[in-house]
PDB file of N, CA and C in Angstrom:
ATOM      1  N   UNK A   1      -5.638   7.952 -10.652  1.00  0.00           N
ATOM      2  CA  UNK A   1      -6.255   9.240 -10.582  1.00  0.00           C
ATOM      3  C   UNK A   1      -5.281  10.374 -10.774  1.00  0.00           C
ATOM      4  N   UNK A   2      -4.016   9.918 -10.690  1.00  0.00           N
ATOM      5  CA  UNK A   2      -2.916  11.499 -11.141  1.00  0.00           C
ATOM      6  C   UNK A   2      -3.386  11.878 -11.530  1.00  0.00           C
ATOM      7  N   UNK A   3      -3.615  13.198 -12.293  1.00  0.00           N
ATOM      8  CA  UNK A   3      -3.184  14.174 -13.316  1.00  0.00           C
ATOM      9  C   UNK A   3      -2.335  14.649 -13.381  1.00  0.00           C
ATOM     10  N   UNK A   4      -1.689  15.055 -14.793  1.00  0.00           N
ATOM     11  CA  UNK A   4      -0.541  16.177 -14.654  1.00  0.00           C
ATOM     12  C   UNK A   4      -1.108  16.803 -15.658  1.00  0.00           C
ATOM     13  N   UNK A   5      -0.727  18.290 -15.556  1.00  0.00           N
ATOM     14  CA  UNK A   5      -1.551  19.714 -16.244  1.00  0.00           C
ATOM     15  C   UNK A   5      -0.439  20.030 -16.270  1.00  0.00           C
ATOM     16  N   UNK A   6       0.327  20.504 -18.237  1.00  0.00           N
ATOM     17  CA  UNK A   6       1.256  21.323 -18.201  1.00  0.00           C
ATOM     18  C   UNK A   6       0.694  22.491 -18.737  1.00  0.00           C
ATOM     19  N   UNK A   7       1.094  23.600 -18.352  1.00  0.00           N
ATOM     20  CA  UNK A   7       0.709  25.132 -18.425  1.00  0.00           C
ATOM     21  C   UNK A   7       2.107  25.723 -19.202  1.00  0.00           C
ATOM     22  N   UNK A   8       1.416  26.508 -20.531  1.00  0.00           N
ATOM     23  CA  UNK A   8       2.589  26.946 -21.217  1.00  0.00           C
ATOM     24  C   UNK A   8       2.271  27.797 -21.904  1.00  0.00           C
ATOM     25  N   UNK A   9       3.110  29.282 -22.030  1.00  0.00           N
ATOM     26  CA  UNK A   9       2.607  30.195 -22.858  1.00  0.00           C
ATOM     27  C   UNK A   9       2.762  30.306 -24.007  1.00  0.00           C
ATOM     28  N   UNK A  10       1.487  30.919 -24.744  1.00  0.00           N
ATOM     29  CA  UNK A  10       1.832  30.278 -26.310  1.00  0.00           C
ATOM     30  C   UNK A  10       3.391  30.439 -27.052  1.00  0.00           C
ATOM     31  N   UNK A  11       3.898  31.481 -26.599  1.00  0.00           N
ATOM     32  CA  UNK A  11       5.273  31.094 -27.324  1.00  0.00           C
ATOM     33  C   UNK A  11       6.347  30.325 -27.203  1.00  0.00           C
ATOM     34  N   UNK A  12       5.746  29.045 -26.064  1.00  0.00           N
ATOM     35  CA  UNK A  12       6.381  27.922 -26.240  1.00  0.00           C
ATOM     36  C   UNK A  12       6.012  27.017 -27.459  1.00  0.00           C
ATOM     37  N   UNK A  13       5.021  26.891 -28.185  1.00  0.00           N
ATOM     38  CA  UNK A  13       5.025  26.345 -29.083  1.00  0.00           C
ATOM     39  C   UNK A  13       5.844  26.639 -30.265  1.00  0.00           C
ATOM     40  N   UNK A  14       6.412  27.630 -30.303  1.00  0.00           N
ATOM     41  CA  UNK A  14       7.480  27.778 -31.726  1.00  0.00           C
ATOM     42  C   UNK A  14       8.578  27.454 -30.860  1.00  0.00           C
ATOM     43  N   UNK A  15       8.726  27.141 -30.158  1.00  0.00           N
ATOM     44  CA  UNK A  15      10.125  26.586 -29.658  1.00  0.00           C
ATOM     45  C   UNK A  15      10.641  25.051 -28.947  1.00  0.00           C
ATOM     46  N   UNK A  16       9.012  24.452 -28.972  1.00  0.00           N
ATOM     47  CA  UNK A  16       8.819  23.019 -28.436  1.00  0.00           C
ATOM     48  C   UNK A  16       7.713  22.485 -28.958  1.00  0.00           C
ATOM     49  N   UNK A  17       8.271  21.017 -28.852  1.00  0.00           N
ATOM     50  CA  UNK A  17       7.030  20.184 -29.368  1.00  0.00           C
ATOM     51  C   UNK A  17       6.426  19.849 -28.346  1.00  0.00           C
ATOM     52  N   UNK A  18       5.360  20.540 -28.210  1.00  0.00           N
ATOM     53  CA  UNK A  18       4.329  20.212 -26.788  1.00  0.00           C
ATOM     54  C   UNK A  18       3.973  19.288 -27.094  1.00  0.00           C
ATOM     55  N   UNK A  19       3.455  18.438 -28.030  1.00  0.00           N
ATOM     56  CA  UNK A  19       2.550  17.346 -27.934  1.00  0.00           C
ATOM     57  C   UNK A  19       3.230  16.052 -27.581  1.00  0.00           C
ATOM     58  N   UNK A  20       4.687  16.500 -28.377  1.00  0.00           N
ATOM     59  CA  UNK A  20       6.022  15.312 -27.960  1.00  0.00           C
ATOM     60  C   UNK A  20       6.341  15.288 -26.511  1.00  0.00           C
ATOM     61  N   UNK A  21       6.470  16.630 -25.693  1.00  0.00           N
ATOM     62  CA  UNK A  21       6.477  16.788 -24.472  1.00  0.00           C
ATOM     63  C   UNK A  21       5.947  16.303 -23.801  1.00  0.00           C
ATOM     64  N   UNK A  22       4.462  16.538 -23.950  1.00  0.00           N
ATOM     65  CA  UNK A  22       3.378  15.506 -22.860  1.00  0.00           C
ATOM     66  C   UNK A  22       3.465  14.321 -23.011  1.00  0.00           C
ATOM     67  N   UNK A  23       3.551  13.799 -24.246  1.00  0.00           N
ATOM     68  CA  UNK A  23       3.379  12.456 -24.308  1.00  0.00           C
ATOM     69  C   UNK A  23       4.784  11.576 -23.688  1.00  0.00           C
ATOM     70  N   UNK A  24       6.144  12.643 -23.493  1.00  0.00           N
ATOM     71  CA  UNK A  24       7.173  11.893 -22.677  1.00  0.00           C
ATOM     72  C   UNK A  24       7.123  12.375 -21.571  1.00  0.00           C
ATOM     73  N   UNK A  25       6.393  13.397 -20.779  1.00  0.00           N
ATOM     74  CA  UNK A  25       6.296  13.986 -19.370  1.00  0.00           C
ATOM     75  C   UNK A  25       5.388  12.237 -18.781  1.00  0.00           C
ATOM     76  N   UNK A  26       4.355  12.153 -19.991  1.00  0.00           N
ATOM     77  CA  UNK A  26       3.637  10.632 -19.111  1.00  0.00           C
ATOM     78  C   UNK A  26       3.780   9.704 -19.011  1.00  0.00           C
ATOM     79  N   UNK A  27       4.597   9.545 -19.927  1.00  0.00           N
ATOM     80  CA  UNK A  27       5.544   8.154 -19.756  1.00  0.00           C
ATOM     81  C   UNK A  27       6.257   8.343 -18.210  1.00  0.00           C
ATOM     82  N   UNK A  28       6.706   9.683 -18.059  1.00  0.00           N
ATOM     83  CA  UNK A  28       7.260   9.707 -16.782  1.00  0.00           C
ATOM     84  C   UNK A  28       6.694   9.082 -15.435  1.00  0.00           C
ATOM     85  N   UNK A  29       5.146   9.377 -15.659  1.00  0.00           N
ATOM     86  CA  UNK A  29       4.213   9.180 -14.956  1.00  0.00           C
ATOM     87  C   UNK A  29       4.293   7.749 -14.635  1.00  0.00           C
ATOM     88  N   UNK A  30       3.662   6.735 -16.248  1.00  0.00           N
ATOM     89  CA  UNK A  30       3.613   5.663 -16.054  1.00  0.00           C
ATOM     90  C   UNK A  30       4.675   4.578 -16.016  1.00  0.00           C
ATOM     91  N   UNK A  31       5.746   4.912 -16.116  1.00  0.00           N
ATOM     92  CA  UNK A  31       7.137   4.630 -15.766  1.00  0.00           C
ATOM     93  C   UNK A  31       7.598   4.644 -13.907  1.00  0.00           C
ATOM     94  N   UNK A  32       7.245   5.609 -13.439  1.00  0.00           N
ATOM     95  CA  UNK A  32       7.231   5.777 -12.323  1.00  0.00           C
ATOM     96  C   UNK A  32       6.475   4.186 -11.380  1.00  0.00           C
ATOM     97  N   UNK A  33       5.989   3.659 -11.724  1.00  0.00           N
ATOM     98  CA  UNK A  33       5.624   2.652 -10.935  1.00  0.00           C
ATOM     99  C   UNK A  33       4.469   3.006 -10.181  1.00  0.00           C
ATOM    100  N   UNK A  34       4.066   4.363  -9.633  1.00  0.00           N
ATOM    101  CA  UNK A  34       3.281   4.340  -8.605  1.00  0.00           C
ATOM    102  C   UNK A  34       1.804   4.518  -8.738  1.00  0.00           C
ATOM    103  N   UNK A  35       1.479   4.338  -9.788  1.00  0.00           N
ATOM    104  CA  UNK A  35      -0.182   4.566 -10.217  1.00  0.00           C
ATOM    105  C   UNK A  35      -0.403   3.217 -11.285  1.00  0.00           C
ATOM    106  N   UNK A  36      -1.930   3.142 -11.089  1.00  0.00           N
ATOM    107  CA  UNK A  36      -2.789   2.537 -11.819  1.00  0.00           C
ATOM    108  C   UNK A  36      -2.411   2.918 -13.234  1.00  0.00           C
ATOM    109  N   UNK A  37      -1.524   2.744 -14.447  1.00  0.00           N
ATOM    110  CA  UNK A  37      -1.449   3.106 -15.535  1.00  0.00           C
ATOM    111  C   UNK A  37      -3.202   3.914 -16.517  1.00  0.00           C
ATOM    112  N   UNK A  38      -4.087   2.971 -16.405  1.00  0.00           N
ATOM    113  CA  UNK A  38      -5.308   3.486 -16.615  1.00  0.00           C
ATOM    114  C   UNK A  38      -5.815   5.183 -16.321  1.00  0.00           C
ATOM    115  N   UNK A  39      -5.412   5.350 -15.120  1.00  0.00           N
ATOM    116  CA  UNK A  39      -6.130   5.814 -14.323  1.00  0.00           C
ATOM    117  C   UNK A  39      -5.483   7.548 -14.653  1.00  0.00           C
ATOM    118  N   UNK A  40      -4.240   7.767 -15.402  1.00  0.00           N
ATOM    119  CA  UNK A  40      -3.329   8.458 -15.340  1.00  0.00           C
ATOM    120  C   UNK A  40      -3.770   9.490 -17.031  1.00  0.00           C
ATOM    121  N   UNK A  41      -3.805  10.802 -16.259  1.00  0.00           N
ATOM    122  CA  UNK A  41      -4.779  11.392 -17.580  1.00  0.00           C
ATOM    123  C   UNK A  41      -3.654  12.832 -17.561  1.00  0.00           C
ATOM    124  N   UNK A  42      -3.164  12.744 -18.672  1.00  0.00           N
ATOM    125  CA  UNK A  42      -1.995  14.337 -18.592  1.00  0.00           C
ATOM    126  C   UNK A  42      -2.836  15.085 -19.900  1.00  0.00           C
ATOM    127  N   UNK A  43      -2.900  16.500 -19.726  1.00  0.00           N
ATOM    128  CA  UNK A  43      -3.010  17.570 -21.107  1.00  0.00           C
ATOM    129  C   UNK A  43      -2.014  18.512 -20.268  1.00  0.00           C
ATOM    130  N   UNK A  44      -2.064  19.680 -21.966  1.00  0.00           N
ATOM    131  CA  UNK A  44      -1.837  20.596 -21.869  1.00  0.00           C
ATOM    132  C   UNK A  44      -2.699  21.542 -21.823  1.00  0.00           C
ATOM    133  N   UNK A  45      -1.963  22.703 -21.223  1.00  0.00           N
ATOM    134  CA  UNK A  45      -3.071  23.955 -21.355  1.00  0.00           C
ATOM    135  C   UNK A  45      -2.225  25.296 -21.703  1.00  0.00           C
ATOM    136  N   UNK A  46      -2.597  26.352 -23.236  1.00  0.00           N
ATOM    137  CA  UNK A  46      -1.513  26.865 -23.938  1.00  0.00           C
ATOM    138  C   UNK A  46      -2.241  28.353 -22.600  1.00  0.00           C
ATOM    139  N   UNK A  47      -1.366  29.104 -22.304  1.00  0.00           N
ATOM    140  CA  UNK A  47      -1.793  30.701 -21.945  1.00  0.00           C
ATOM    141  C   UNK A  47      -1.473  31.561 -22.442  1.00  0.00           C
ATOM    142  N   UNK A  48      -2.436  32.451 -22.995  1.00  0.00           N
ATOM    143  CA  UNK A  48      -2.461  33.462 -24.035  1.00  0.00           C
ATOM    144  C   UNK A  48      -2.339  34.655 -23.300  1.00  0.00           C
ATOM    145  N   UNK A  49      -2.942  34.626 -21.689  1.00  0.00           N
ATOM    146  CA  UNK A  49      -2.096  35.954 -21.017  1.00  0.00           C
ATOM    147  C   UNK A  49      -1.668  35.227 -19.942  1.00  0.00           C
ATOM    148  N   UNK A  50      -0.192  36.419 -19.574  1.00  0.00           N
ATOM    149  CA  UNK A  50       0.150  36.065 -18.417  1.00  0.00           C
ATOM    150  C   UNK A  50       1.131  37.011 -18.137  1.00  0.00           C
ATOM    151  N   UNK A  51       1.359  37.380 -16.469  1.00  0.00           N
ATOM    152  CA  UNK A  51       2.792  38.295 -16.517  1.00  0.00           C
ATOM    153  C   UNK A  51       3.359  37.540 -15.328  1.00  0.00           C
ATOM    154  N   UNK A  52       4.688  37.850 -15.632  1.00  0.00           N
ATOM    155  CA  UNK A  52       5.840  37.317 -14.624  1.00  0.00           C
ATOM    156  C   UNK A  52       6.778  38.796 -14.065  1.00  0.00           C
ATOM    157  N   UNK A  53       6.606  38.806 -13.019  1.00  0.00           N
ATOM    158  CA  UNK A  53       7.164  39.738 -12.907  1.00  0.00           C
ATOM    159  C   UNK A  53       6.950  41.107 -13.531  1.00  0.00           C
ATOM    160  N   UNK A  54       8.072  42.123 -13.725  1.00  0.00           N
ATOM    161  CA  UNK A  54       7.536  43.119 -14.434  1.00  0.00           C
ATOM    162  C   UNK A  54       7.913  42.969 -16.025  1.00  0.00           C
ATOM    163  N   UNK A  55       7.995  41.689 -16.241  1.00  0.00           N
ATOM    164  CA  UNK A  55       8.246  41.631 -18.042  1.00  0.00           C
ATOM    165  C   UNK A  55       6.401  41.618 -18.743  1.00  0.00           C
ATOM    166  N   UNK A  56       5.911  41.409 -17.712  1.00  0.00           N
ATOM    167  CA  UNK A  56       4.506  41.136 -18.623  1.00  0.00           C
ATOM    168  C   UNK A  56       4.614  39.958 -19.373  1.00  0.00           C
ATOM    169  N   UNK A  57       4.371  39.960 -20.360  1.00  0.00           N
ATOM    170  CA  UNK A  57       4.130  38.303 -21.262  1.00  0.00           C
ATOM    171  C   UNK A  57       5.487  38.484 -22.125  1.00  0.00           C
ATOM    172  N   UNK A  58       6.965  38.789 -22.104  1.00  0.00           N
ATOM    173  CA  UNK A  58       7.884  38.937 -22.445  1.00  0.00           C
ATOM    174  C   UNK A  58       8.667  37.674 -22.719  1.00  0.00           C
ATOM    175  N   UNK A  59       8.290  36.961 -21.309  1.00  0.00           N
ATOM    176  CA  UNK A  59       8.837  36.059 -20.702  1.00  0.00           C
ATOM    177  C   UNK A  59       8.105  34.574 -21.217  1.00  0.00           C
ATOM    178  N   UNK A  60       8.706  33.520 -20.775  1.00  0.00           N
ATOM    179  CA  UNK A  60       8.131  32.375 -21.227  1.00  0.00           C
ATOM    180  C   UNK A  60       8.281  31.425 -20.236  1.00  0.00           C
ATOM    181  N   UNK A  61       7.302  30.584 -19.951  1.00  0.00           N
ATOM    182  CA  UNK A  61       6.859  29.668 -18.991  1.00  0.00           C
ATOM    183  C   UNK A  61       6.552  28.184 -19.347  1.00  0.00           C
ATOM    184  N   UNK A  62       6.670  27.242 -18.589  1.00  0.00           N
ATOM    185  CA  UNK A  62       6.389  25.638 -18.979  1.00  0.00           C
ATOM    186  C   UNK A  62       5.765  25.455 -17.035  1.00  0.00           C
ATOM    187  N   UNK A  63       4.685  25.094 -16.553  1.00  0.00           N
ATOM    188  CA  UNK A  63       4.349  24.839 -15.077  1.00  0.00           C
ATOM    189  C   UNK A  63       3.912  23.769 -15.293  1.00  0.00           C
ATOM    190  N   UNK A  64       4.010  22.937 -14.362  1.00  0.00           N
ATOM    191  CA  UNK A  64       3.501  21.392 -14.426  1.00  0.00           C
ATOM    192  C   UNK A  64       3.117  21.002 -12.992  1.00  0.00           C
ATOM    193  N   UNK A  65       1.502  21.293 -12.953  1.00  0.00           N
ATOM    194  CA  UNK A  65       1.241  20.596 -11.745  1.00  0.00           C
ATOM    195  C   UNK A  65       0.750  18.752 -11.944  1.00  0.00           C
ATOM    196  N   UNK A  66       1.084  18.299 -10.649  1.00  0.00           N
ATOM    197  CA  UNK A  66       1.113  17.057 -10.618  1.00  0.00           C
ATOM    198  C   UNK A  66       0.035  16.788  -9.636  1.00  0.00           C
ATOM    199  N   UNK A  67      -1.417  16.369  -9.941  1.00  0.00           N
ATOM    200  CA  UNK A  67      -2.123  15.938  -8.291  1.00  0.00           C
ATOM    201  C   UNK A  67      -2.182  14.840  -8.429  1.00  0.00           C
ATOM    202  N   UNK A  68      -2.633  13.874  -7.249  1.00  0.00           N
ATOM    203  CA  UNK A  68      -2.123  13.014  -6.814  1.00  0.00           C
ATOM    204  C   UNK A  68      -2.774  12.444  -5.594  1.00  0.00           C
ATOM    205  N   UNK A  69      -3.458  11.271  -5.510  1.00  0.00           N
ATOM    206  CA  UNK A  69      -4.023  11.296  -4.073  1.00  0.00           C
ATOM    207  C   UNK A  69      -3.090  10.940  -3.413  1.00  0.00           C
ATOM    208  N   UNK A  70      -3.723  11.843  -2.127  1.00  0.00           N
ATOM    209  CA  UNK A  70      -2.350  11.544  -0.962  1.00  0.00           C
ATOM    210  C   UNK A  70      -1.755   9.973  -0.388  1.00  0.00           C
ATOM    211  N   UNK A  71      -1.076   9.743   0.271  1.00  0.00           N
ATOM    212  CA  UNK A  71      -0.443   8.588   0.815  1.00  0.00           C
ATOM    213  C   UNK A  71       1.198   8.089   0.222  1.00  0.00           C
ATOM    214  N   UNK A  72       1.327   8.623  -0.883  1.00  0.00           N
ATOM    215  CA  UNK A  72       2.703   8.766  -1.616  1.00  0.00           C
ATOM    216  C   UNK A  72       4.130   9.520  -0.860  1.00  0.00           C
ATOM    217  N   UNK A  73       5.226   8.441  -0.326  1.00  0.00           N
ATOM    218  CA  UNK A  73       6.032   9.187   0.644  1.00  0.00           C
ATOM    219  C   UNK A  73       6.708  10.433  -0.378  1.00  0.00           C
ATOM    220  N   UNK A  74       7.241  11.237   0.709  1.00  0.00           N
ATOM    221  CA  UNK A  74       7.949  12.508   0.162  1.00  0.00           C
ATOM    222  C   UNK A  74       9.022  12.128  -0.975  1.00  0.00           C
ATOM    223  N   UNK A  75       9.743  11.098  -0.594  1.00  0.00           N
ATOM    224  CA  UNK A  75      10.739  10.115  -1.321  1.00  0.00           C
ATOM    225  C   UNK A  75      10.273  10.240  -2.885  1.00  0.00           C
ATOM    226  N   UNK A  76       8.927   9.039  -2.872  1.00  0.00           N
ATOM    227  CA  UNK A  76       8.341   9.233  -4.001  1.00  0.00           C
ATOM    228  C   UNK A  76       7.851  10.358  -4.968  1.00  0.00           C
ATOM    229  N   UNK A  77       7.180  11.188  -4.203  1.00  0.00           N
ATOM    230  CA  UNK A  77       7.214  12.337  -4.673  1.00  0.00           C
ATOM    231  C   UNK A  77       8.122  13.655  -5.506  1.00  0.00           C
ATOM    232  N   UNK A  78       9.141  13.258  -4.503  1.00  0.00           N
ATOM    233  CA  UNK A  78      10.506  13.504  -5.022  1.00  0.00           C
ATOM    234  C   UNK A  78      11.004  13.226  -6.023  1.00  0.00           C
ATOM    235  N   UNK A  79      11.006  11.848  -6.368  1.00  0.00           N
ATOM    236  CA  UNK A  79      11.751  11.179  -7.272  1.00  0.00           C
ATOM    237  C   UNK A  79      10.526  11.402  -9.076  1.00  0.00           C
ATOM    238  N   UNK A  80       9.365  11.537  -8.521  1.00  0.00           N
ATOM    239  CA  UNK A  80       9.099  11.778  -9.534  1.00  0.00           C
ATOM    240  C   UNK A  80       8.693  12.787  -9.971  1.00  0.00           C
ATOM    241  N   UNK A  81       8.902  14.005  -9.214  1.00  0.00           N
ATOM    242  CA  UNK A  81       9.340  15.861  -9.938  1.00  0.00           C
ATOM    243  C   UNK A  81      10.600  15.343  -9.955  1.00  0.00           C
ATOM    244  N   UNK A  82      11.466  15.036 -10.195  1.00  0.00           N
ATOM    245  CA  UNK A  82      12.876  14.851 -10.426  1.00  0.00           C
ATOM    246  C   UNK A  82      12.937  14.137 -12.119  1.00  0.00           C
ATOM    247  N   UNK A  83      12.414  13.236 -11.881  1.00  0.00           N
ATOM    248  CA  UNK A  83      12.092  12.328 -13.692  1.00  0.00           C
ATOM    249  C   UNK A  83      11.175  13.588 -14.285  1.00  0.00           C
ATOM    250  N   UNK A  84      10.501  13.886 -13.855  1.00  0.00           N
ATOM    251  CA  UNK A  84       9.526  14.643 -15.021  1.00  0.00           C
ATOM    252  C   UNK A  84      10.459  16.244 -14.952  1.00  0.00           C
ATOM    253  N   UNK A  85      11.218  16.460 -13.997  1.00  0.00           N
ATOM    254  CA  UNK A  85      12.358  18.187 -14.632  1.00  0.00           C
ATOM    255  C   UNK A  85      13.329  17.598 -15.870  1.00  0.00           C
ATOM    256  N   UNK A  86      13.829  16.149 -15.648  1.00  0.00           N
ATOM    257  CA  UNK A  86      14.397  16.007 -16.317  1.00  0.00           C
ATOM    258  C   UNK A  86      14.623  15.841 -17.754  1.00  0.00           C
ATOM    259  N   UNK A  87      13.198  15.401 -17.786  1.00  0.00           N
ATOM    260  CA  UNK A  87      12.501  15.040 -19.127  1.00  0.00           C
ATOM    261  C   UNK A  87      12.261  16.844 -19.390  1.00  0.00           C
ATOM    262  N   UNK A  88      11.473  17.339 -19.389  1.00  0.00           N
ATOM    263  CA  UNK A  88      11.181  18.954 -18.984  1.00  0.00           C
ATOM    264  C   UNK A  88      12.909  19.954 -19.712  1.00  0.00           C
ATOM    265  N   UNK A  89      13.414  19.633 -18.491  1.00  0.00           N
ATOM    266  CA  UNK A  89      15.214  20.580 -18.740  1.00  0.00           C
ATOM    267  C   UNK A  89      15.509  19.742 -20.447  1.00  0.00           C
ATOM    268  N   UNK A  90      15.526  18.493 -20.616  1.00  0.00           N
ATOM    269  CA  UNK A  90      16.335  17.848 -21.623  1.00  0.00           C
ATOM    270  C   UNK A  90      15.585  18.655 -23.075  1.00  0.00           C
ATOM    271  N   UNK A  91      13.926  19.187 -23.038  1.00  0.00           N
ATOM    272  CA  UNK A  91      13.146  19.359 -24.219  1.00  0.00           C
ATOM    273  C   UNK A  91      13.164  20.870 -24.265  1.00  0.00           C
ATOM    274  N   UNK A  92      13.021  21.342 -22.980  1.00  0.00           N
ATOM    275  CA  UNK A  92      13.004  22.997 -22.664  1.00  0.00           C
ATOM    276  C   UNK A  92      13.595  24.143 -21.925  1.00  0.00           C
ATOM    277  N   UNK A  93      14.894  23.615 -22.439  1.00  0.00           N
ATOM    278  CA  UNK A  93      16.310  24.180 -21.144  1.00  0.00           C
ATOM    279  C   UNK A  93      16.172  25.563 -21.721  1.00  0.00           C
ATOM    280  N   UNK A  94      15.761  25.748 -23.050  1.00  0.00           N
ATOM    281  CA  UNK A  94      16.112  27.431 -22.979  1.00  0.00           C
ATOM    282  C   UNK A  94      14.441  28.345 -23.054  1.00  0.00           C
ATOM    283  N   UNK A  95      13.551  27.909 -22.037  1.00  0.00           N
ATOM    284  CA  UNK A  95      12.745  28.343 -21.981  1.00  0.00           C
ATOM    285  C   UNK A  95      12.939  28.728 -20.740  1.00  0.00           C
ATOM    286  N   UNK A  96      12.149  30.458 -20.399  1.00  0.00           N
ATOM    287  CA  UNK A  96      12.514  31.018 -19.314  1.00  0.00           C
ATOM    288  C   UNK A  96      12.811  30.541 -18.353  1.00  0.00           C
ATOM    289  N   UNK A  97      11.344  29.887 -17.465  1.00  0.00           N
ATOM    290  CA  UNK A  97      10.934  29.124 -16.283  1.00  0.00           C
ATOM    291  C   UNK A  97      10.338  27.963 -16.578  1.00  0.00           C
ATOM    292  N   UNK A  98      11.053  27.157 -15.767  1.00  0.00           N
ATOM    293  CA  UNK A  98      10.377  25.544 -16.007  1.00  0.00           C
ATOM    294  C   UNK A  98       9.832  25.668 -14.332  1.00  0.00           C
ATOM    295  N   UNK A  99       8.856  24.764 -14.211  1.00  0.00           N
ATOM    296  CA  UNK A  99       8.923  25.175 -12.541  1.00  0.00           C
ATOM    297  C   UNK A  99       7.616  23.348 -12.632  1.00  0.00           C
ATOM    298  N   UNK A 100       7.957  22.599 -11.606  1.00  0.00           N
ATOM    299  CA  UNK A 100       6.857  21.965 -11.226  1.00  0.00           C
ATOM    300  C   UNK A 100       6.299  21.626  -9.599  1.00  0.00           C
ATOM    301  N   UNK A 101       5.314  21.123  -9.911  1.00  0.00           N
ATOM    302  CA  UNK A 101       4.783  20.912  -8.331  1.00  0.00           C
ATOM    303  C   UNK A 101       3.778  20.090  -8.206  1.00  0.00           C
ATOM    304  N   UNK A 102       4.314  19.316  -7.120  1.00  0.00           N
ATOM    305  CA  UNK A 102       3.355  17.984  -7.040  1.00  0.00           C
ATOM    306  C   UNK A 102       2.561  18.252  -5.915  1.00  0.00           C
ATOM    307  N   UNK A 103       1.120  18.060  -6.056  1.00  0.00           N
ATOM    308  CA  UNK A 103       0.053  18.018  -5.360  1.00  0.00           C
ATOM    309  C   UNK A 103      -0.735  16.746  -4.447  1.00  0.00           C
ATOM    310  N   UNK A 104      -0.330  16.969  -3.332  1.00  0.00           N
ATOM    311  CA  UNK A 104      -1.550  15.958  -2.869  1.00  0.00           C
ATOM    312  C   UNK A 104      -2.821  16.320  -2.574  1.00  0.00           C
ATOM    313  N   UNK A 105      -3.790  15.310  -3.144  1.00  0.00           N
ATOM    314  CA  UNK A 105      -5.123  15.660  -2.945  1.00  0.00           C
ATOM    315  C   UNK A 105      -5.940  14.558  -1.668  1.00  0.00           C
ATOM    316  N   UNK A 106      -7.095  15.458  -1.238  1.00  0.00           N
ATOM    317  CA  UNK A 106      -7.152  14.992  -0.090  1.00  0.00           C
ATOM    318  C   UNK A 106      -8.513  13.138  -0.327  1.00  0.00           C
ATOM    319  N   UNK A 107      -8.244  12.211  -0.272  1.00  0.00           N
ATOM    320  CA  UNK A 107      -8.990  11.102  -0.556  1.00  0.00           C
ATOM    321  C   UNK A 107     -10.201  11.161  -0.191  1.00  0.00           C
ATOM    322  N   UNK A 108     -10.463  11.464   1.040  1.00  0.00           N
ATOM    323  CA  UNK A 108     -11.816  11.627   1.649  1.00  0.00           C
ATOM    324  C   UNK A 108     -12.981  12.513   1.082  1.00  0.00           C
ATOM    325  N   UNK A 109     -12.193  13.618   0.492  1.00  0.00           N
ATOM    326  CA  UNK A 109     -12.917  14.587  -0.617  1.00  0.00           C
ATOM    327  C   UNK A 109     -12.945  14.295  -2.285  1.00  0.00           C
ATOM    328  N   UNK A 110     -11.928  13.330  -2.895  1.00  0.00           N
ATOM    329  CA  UNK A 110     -12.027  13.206  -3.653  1.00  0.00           C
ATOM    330  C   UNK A 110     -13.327  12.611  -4.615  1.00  0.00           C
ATOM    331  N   UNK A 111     -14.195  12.461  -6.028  1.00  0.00           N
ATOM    332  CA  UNK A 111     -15.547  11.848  -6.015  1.00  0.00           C
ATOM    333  C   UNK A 111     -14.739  11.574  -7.656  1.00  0.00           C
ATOM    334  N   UNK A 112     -15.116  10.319  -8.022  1.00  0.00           N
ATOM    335  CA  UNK A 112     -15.022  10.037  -9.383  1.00  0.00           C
ATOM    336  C   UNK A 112     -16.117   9.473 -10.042  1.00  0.00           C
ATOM    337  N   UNK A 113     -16.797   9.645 -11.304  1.00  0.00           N
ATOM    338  CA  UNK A 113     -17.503   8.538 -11.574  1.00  0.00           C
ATOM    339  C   UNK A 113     -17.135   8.002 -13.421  1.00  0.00           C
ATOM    340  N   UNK A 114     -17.091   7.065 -13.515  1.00  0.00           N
ATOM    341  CA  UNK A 114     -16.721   6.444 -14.666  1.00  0.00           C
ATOM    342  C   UNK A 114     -17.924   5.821 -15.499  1.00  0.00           C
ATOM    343  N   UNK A 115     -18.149   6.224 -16.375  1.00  0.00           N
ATOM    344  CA  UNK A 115     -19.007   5.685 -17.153  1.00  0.00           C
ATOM    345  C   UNK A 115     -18.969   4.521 -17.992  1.00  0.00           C
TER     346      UNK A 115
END
């Protein structure tokens, strides 16, 4: 059930291959050991507005949230925002802000249905 959602403003695309990106941010994922490989669904999402600070859209961004149902120690968690900055820093070191964050979601609330 991961997801990872990378968030990027469009003028990361003249300066990265997003599609190359995701597809090695999920390897990160399914490399990681800790999920159902199946189950593990990453996109992107480009943002056409946004401000940081007082640059307004000057600036350039890469965000990567990670959810995740809960039960995964901090350890783990750790280790894998650590593989996925790395992958991240190695493709997009000279993009403003790289920033990620892993989410736990709560199981009891979670609802899936598969067709």
């Amino acid at each position: 059930m991961p997801n990872l959602i990378m968030e990027y403003t469009n003028t990361v695309e003249e300066q990265v291959n997003v599609q190359g990106l995701l597809e090695d941010l999920h390897r990160v994922a399914i490399d990681s050991g800790l999920f159902d490989v199946t189950s593990i669904k990453s996109r992107a999402l480009r943002c056409h507005h946004w401000l940081i600070g007082e640059d307004e859209d000057d600036s350039d961004f890469i965000h990567i949230t990670f959810e995740l149902l809960d039960g995964r120690t901090e350890e783990q968690k750790r280790e894998l925002s650590r593989g996925l900055m790395v992958v991240l820093a190695e493709q997009a070191s000279h993009i403003k802000s790289l920033t990620i964050n892993i989410r736990d979601m709560d199981r009891s609330c979670f609802q899936k249905v598969v067709n």
